[in-house]
Protein backbone atom coordinates (compact mmCIF):
# COMPACT_ATOMS: atom_id res chain seq x y z
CA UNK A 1 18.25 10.14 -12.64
CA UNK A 2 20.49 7.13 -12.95
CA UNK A 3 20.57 4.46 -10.44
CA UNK A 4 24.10 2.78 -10.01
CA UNK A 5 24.51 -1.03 -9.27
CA UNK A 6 25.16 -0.56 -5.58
CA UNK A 7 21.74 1.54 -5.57
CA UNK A 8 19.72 -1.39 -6.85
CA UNK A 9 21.95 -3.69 -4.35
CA UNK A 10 20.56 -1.47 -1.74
CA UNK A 11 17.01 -1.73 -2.84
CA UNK A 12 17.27 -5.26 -3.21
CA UNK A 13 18.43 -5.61 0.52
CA UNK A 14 15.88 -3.05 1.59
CA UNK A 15 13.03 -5.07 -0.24
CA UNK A 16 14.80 -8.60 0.82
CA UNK A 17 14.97 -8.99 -2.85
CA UNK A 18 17.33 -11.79 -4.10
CA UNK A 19 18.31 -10.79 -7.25
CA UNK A 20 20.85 -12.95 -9.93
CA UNK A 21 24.05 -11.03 -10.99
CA UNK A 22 22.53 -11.17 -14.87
CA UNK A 23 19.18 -9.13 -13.51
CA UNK A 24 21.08 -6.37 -11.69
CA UNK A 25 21.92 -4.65 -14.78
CA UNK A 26 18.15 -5.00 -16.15
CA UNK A 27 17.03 -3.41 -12.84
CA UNK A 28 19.49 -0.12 -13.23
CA UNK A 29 17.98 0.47 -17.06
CA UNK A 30 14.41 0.11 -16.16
CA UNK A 31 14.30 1.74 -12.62
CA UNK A 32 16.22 4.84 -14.04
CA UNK A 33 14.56 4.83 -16.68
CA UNK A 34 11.12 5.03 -14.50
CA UNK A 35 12.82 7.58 -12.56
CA UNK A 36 13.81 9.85 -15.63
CA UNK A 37 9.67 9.41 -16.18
CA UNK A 38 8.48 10.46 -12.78
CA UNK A 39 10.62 13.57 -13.31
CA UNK A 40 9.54 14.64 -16.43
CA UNK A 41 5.70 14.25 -14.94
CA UNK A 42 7.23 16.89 -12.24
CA UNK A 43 8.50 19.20 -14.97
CA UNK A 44 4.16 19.94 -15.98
CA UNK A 45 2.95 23.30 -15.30
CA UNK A 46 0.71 22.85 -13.11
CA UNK A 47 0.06 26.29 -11.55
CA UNK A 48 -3.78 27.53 -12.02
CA UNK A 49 -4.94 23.63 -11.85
CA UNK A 50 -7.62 23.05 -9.66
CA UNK A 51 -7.28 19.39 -8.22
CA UNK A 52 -10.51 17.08 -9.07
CA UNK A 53 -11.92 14.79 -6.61
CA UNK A 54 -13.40 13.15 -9.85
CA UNK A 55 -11.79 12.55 -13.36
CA UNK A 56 -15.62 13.39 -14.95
CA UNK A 57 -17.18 16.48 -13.19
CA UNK A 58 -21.07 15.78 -12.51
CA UNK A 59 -20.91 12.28 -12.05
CA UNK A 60 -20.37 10.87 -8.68
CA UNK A 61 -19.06 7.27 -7.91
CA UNK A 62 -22.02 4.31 -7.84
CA UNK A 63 -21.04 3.05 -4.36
CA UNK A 64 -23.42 -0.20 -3.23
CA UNK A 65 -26.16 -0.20 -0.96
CA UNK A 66 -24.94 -0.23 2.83
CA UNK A 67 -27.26 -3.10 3.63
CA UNK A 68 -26.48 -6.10 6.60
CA UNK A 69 -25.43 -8.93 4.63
CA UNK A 70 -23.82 -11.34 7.71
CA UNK A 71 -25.62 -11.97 11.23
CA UNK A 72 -23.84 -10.74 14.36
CA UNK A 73 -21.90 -13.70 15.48
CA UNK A 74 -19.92 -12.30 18.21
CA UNK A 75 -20.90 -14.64 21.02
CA UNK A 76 -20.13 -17.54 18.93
CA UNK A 77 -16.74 -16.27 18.51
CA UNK A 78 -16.32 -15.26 21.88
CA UNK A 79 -17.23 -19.19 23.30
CA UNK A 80 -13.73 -20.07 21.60
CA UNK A 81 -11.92 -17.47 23.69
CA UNK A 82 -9.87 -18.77 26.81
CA UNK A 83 -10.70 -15.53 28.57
CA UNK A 84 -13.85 -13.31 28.03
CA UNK A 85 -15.42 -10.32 30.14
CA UNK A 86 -18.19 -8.03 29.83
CA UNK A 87 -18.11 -9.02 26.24
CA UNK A 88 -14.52 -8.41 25.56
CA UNK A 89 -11.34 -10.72 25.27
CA UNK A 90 -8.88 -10.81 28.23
CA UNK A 91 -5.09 -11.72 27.19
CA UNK A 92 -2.37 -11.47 29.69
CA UNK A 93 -0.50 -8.63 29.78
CA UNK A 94 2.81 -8.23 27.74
CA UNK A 95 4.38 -4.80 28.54
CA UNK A 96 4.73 -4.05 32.11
């Protein structure tokens, strides 16, 4: 798929992107060319593929112990609060 100079001055506005009038054409060679990539990927016969949850089957992610590491400080955050009731904060009301 190639990507025309008003399609990367649309991305660029979408993205608030200011980009220099020499970069424009950099940005319509590389992004189509990323483009022509992601549609080769989708061109992979992929029927009969069972997805994997895990890249290495057998071996399960080392996740780290779900221990307490911090103290509960909530009522020492709650003393800086301008408004506080049965333990929750109280701002005034914006949408009627």
């Amino acid at each position: 798929m190639s990507l025309t100079r008003k399609d990367i001055e649309n991305i660029a506005r979408l993205a608030r992107l200011e980009l220099a009038e020499t970069e424009i054409p950099v940005y319509v060679d590389s992004l189509s060319k990323i483009l022509d990539f992601v549609g080769e990927l989708e061109r992979a016969p992929t029927d009969g593929i069972t997805p994997m949850a895990h890249p290495m089957p057998g071996l399960a992610q080392r996740l780290r112990a779900d221990e307490v590491t911090e103290t509960d400080a909530h009522q020492r955050y709650q003393r800086n609060a301008p408004q506080v009731e049965a333990g929750l904060y109280l701002v005034p009301k914006v949408i009627e």
